[in-house]
PDB file of N, CA and C in Angstrom:
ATOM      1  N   UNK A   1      90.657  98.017  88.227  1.00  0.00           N
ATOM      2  CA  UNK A   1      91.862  98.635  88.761  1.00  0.00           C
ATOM      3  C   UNK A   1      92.286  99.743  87.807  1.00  0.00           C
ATOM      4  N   UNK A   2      92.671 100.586  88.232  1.00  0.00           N
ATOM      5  CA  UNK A   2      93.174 102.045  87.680  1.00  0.00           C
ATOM      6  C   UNK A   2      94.508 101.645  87.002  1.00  0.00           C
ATOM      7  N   UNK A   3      95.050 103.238  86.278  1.00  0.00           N
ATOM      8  CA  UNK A   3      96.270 102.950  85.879  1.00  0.00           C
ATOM      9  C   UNK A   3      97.397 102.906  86.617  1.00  0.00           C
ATOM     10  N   UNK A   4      97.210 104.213  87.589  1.00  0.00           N
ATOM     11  CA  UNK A   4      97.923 104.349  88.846  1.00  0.00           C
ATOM     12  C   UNK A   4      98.261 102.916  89.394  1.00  0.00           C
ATOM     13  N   UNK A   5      97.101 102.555  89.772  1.00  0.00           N
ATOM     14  CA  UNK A   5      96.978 101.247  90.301  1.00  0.00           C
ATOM     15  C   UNK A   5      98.344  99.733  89.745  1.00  0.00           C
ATOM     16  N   UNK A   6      98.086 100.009  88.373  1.00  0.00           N
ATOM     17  CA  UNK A   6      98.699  98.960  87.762  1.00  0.00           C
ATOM     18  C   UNK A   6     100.353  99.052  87.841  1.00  0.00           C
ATOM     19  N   UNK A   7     100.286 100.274  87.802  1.00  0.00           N
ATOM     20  CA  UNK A   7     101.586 100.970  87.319  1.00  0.00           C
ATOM     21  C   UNK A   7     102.406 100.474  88.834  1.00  0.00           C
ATOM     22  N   UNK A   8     101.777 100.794  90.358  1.00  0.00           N
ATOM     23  CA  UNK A   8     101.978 100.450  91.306  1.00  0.00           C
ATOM     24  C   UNK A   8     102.338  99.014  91.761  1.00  0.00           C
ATOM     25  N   UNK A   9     101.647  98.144  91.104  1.00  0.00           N
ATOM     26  CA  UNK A   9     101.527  96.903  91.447  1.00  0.00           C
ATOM     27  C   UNK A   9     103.080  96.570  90.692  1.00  0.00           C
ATOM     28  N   UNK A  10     102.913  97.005  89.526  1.00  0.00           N
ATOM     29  CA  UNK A  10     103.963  96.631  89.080  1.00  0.00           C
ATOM     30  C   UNK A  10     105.814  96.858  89.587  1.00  0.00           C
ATOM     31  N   UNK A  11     105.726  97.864  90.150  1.00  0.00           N
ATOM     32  CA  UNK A  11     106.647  98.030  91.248  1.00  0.00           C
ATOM     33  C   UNK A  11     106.771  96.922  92.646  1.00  0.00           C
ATOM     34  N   UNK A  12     105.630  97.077  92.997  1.00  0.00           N
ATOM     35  CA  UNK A  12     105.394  96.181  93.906  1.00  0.00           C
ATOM     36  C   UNK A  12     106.164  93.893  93.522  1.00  0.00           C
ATOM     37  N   UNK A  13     105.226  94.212  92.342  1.00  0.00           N
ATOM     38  CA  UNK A  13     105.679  92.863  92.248  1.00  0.00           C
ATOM     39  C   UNK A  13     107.319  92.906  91.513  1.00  0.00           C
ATOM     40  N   UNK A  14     107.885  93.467  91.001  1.00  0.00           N
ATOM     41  CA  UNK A  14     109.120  93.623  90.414  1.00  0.00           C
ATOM     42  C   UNK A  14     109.918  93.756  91.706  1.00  0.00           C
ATOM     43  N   UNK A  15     110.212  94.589  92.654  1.00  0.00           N
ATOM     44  CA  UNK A  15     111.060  94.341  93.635  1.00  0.00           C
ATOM     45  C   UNK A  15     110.555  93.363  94.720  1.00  0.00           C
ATOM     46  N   UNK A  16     109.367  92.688  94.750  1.00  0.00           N
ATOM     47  CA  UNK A  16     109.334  91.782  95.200  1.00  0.00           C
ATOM     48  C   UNK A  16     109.419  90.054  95.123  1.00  0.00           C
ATOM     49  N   UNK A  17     109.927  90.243  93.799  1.00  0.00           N
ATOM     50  CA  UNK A  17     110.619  89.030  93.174  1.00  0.00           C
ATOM     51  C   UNK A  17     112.259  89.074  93.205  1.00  0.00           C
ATOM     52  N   UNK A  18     112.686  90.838  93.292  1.00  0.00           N
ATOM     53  CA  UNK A  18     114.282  90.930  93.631  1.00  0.00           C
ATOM     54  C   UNK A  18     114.227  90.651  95.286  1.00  0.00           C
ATOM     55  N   UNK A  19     113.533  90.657  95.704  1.00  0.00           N
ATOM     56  CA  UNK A  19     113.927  90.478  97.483  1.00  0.00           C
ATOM     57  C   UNK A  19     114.027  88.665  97.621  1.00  0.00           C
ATOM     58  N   UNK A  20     112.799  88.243  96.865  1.00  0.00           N
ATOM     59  CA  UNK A  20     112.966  86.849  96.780  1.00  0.00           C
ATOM     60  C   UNK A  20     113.980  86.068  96.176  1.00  0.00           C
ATOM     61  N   UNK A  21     114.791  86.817  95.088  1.00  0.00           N
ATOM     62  CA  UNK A  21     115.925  86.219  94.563  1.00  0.00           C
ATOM     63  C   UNK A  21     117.162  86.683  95.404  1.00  0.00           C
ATOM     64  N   UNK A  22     117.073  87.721  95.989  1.00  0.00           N
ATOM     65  CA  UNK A  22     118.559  88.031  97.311  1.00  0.00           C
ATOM     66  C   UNK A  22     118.328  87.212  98.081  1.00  0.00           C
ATOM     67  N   UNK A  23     117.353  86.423  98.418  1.00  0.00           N
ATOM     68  CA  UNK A  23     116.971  85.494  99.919  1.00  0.00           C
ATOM     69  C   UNK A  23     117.441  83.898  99.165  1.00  0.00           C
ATOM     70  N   UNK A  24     116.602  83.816  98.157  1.00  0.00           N
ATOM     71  CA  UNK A  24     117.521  82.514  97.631  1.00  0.00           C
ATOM     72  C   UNK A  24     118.803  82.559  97.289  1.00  0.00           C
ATOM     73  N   UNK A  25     119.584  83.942  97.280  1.00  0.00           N
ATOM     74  CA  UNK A  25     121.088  84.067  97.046  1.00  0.00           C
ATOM     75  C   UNK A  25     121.717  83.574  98.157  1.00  0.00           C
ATOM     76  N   UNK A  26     121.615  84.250  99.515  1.00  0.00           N
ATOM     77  CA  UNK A  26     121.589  83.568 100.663  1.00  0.00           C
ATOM     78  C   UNK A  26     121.518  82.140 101.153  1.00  0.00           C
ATOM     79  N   UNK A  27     120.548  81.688 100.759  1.00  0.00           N
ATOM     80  CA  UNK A  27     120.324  80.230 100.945  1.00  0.00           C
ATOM     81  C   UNK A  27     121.700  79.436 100.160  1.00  0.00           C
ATOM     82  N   UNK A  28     121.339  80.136  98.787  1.00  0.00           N
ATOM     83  CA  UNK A  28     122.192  78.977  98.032  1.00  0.00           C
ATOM     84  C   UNK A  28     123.902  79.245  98.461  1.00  0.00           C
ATOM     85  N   UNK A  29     124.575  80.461  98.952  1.00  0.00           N
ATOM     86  CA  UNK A  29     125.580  80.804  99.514  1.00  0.00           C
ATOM     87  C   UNK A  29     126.303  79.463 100.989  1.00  0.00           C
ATOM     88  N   UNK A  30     124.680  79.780 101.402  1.00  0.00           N
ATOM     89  CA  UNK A  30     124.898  78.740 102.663  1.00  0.00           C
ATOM     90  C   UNK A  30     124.890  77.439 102.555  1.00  0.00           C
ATOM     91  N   UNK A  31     124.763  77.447 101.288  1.00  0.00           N
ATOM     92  CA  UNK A  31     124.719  75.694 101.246  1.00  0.00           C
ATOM     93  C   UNK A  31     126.077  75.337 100.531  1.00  0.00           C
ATOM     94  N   UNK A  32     126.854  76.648 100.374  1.00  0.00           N
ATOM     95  CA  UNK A  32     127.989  76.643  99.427  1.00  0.00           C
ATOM     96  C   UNK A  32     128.098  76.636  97.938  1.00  0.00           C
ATOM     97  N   UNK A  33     127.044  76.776  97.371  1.00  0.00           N
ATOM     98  CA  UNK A  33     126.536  77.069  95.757  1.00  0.00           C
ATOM     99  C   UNK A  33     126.793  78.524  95.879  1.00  0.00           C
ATOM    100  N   UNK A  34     127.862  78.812  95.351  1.00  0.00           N
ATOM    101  CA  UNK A  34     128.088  80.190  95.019  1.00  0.00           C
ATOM    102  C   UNK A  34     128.186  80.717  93.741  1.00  0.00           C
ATOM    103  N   UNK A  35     128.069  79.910  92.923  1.00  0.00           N
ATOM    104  CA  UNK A  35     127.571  80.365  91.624  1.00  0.00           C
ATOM    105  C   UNK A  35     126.227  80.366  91.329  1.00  0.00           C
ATOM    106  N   UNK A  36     125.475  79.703  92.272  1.00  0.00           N
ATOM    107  CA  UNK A  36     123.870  79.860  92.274  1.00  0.00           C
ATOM    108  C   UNK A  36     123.496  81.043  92.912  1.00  0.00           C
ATOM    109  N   UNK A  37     124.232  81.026  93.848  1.00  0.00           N
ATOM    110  CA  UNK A  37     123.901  82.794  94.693  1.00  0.00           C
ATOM    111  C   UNK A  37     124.757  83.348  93.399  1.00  0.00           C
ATOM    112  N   UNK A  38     125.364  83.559  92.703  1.00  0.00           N
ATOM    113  CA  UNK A  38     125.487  85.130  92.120  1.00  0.00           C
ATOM    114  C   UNK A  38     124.740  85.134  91.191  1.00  0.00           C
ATOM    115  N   UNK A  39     124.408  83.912  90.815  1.00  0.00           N
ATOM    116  CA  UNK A  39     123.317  84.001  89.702  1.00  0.00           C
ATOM    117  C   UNK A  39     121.863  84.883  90.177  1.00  0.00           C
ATOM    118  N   UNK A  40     121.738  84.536  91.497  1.00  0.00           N
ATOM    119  CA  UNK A  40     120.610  84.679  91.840  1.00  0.00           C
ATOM    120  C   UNK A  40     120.494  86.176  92.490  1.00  0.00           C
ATOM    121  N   UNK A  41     121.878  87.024  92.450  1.00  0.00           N
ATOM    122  CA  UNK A  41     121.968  87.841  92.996  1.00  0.00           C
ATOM    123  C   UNK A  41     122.234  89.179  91.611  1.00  0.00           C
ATOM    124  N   UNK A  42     122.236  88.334  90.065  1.00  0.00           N
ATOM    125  CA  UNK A  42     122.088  88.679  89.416  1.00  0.00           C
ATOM    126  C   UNK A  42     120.655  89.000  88.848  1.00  0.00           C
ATOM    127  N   UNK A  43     119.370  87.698  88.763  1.00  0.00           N
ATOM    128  CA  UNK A  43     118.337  87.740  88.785  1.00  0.00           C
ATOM    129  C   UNK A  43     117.843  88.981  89.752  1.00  0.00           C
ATOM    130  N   UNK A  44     117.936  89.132  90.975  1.00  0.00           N
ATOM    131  CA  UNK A  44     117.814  90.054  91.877  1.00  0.00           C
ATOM    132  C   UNK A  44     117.721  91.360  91.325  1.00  0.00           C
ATOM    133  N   UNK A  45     118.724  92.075  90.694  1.00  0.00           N
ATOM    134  CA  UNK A  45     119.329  92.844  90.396  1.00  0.00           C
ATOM    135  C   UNK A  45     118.132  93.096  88.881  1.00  0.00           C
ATOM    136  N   UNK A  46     118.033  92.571  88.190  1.00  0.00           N
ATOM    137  CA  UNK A  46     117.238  92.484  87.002  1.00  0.00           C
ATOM    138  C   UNK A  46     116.238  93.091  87.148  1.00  0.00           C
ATOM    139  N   UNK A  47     115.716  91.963  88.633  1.00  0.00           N
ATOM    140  CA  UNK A  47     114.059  92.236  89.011  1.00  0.00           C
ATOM    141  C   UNK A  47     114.202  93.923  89.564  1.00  0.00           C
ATOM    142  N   UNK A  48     115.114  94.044  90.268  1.00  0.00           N
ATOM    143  CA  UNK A  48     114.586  95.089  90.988  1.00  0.00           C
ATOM    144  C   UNK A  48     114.677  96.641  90.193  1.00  0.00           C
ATOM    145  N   UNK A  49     115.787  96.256  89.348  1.00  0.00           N
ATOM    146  CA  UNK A  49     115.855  97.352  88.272  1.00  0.00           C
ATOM    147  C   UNK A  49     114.529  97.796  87.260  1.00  0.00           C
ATOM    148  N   UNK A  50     113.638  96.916  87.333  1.00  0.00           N
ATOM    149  CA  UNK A  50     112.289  96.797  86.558  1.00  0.00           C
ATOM    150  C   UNK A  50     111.475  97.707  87.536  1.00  0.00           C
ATOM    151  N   UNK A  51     111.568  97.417  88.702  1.00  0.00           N
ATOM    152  CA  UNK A  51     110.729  98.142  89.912  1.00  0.00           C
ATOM    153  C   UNK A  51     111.067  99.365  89.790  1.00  0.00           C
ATOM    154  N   UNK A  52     112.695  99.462  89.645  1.00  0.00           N
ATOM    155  CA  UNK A  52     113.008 100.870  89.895  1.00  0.00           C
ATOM    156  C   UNK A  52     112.904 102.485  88.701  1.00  0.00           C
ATOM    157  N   UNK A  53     113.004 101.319  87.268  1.00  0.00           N
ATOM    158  CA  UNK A  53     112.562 102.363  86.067  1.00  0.00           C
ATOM    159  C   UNK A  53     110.998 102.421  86.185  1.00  0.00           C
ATOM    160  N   UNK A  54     110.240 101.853  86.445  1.00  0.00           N
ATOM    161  CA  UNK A  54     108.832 102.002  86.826  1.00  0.00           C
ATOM    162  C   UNK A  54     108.820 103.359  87.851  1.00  0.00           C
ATOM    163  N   UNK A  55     109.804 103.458  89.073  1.00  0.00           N
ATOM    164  CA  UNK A  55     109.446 104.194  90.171  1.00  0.00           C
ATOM    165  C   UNK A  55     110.386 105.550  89.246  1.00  0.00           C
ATOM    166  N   UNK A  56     111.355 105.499  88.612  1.00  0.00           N
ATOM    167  CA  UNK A  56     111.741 106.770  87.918  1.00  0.00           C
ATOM    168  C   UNK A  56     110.741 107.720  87.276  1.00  0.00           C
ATOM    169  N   UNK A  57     110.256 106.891  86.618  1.00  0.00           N
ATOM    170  CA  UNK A  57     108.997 107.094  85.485  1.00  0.00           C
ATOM    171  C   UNK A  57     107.866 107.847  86.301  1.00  0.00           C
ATOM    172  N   UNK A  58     107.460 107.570  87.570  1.00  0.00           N
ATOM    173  CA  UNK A  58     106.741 108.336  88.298  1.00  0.00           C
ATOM    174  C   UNK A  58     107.097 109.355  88.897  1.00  0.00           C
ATOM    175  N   UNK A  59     108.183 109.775  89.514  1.00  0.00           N
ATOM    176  CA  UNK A  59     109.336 110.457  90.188  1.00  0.00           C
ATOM    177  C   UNK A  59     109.356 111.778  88.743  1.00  0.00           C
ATOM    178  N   UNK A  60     109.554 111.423  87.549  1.00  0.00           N
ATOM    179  CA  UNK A  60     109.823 112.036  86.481  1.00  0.00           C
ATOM    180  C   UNK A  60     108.401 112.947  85.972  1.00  0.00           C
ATOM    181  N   UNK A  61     107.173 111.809  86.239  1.00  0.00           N
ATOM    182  CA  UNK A  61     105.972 112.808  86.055  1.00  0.00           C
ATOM    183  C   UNK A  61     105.687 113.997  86.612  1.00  0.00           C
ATOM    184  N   UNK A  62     106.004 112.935  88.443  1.00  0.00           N
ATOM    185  CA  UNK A  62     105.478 113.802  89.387  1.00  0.00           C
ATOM    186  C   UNK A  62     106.457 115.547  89.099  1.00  0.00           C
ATOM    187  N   UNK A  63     107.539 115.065  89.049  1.00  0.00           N
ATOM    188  CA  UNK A  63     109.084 116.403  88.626  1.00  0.00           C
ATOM    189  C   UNK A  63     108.028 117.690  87.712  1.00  0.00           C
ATOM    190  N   UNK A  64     107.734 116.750  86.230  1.00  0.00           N
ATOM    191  CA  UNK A  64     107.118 117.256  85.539  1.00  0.00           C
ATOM    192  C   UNK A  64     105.536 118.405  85.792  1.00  0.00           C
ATOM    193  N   UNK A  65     105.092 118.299  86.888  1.00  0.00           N
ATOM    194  CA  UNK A  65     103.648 118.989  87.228  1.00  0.00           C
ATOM    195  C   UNK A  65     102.790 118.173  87.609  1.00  0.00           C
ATOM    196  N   UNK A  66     102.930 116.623  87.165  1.00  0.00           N
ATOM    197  CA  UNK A  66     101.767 115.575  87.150  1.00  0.00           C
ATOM    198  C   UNK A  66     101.705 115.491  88.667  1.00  0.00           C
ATOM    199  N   UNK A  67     100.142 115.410  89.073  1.00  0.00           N
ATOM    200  CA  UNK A  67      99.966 114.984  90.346  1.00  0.00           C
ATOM    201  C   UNK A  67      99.762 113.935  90.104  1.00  0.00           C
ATOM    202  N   UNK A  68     100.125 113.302  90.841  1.00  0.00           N
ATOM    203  CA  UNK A  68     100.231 111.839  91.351  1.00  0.00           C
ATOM    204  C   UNK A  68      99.929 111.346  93.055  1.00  0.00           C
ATOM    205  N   UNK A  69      98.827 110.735  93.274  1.00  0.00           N
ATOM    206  CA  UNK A  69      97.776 110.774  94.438  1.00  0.00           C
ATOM    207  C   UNK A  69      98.730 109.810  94.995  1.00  0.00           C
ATOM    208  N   UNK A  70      99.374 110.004  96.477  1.00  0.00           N
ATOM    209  CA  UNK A  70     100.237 109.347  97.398  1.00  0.00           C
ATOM    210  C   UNK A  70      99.337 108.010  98.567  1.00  0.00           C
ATOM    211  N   UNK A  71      99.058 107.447  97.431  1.00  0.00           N
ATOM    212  CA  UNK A  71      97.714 106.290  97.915  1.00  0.00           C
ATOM    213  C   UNK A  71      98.702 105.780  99.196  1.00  0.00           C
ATOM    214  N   UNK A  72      98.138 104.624  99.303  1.00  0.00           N
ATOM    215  CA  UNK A  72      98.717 103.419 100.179  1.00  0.00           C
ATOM    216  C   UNK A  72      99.477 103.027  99.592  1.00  0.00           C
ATOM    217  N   UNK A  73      99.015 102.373  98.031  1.00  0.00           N
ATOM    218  CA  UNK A  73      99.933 101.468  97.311  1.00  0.00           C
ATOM    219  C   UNK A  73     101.032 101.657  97.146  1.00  0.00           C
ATOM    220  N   UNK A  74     100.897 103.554  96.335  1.00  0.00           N
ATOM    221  CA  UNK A  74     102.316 103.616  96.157  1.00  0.00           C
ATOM    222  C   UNK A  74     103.362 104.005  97.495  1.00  0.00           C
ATOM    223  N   UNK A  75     102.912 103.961  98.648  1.00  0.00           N
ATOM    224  CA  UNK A  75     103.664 104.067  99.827  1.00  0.00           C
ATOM    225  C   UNK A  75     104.065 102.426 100.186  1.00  0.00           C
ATOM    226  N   UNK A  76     103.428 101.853 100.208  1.00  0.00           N
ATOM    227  CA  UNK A  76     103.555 100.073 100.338  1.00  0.00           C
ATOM    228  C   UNK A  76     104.667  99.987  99.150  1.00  0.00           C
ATOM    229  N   UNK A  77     104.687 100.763  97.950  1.00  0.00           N
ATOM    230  CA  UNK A  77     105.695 100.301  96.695  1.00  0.00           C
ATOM    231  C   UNK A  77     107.104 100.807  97.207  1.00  0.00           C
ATOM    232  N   UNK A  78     106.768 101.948  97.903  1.00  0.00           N
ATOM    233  CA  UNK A  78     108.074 102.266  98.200  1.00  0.00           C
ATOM    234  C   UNK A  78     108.746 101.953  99.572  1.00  0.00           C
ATOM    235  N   UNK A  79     108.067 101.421 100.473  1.00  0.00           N
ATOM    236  CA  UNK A  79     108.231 100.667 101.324  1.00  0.00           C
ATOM    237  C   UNK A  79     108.984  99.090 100.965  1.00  0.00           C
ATOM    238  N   UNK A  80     108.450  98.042  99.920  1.00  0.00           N
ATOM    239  CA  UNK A  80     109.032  97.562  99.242  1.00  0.00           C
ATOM    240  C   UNK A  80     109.897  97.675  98.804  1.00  0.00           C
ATOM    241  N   UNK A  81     110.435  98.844  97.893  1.00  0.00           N
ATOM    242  CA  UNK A  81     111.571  99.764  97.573  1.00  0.00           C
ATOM    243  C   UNK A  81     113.173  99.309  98.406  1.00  0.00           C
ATOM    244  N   UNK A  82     112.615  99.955  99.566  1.00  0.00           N
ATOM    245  CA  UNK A  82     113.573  99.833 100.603  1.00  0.00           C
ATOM    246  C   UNK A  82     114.227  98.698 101.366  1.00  0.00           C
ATOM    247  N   UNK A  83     112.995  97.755 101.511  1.00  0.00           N
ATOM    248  CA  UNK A  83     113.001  96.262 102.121  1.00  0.00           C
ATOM    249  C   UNK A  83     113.977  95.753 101.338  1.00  0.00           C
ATOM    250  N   UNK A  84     113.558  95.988  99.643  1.00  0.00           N
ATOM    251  CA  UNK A  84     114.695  94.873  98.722  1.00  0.00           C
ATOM    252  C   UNK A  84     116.018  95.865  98.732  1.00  0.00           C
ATOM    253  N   UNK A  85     116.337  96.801  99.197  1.00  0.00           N
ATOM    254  CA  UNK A  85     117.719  97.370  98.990  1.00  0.00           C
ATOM    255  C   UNK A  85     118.437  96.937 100.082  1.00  0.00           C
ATOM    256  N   UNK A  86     117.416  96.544 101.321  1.00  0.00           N
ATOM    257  CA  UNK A  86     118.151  96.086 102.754  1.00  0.00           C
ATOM    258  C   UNK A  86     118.349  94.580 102.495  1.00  0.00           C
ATOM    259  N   UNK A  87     117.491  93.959 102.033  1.00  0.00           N
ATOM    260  CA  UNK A  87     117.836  92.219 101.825  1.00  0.00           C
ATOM    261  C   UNK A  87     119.020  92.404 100.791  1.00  0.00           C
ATOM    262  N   UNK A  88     118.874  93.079  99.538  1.00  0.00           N
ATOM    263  CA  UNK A  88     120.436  93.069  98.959  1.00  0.00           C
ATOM    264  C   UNK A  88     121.586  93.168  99.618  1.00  0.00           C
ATOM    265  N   UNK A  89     121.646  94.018 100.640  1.00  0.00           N
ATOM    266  CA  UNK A  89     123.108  94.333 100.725  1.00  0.00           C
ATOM    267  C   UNK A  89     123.265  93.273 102.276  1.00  0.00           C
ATOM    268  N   UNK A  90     122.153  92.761 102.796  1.00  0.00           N
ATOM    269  CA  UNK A  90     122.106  91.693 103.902  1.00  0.00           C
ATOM    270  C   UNK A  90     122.880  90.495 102.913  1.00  0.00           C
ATOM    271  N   UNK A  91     122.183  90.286 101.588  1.00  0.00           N
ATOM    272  CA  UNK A  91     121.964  88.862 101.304  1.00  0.00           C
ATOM    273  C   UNK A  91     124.300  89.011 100.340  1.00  0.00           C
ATOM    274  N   UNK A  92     124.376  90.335  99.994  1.00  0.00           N
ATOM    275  CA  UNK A  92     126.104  90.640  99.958  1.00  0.00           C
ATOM    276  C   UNK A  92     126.950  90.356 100.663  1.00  0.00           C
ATOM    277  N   UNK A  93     126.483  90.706 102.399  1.00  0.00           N
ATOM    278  CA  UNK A  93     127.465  90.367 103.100  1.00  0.00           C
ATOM    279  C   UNK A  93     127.372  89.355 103.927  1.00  0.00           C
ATOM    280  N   UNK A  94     126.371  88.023 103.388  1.00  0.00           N
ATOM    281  CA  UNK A  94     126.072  87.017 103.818  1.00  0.00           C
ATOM    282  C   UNK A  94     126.875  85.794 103.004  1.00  0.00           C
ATOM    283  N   UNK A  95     126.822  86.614 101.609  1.00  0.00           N
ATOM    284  CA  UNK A  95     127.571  85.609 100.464  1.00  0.00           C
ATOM    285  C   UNK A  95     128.880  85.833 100.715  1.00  0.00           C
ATOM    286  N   UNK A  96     129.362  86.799 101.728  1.00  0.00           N
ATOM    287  CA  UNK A  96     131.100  87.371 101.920  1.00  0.00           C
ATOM    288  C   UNK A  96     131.181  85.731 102.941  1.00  0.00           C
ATOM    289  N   UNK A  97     130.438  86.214 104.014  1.00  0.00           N
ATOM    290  CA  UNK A  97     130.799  85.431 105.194  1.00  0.00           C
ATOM    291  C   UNK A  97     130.727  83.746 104.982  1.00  0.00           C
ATOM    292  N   UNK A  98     130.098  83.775 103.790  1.00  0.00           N
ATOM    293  CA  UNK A  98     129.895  82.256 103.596  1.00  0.00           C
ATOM    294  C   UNK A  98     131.023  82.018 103.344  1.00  0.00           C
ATOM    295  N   UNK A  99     131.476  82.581 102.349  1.00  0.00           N
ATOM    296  CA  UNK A  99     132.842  81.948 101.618  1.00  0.00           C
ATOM    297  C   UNK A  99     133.678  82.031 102.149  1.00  0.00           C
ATOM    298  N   UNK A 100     134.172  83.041 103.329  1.00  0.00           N
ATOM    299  CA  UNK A 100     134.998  83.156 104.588  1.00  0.00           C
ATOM    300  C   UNK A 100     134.821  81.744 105.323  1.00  0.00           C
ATOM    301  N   UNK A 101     133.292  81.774 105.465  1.00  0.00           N
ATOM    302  CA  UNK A 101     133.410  80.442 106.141  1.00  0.00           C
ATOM    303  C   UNK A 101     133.673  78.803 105.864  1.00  0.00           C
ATOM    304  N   UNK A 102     133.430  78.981 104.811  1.00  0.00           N
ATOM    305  CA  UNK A 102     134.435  77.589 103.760  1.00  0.00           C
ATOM    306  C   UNK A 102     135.568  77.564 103.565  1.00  0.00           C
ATOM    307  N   UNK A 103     136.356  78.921 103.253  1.00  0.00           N
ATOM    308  CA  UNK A 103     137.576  78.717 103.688  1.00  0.00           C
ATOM    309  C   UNK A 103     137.947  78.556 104.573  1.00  0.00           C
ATOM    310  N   UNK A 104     138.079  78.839 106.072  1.00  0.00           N
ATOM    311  CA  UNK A 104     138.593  78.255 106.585  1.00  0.00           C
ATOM    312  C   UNK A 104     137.810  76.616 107.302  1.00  0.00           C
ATOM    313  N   UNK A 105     136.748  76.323 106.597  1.00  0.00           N
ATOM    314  CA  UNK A 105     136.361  74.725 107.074  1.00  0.00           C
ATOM    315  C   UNK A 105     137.214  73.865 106.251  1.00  0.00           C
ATOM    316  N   UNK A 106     138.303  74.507 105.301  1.00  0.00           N
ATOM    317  CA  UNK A 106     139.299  73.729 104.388  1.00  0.00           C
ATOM    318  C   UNK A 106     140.579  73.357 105.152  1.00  0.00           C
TER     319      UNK A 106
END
């Protein structure tokens, strides 16, 4: 595997461990663990910030003159990209409605 390659993956798997921690934020919201969802919506946030100085860093080459070959991967990375910014702000106003919805089951 190339460097490109690695550099890609690594995006890939970094916001795809933040999409997996907004989805367990969710879960744990719905079960009424809301300090497990922000935890987890903190983890989220960690992961995906790793994805995203990775995707700066390329953004910054490419700025710079560097060509940088618009494979699959890195279209799948940034496709990824997007998926975990939509499960974030899904898995936000899921943790709203939960707690709306415990209050009034009180």
């Amino acid at each position: 595997m190339g460097e490109m390659e690695q550099i890609v993956f690594g995006i890939i798997s970094s916001v795809g461990m933040a999409k997996s921690s907004f989805v367990e934020a969710m879960r744990a919201a719905s079960a009424g663990k809301f300090e497990e969802a922000e935890a987890k919506m903190k983890e989220g946030d960690e992961y995906y910030a790793k994805g995203h100085d990775i995707h700066v860093d390329l953004v910054q080459k490419e700025a710079a003159g560097e060509y940088l070959s618009p494979g699959l991967l890195l279209i799948h990375a940034e496709d990824q990209m997007m998926s975990a910014e939509l499960v974030r702000l899904m898995a936000e106003e899921n943790i709203k409605l939960s707690k709306r919805i415990q209050e009034l089951e009180k």
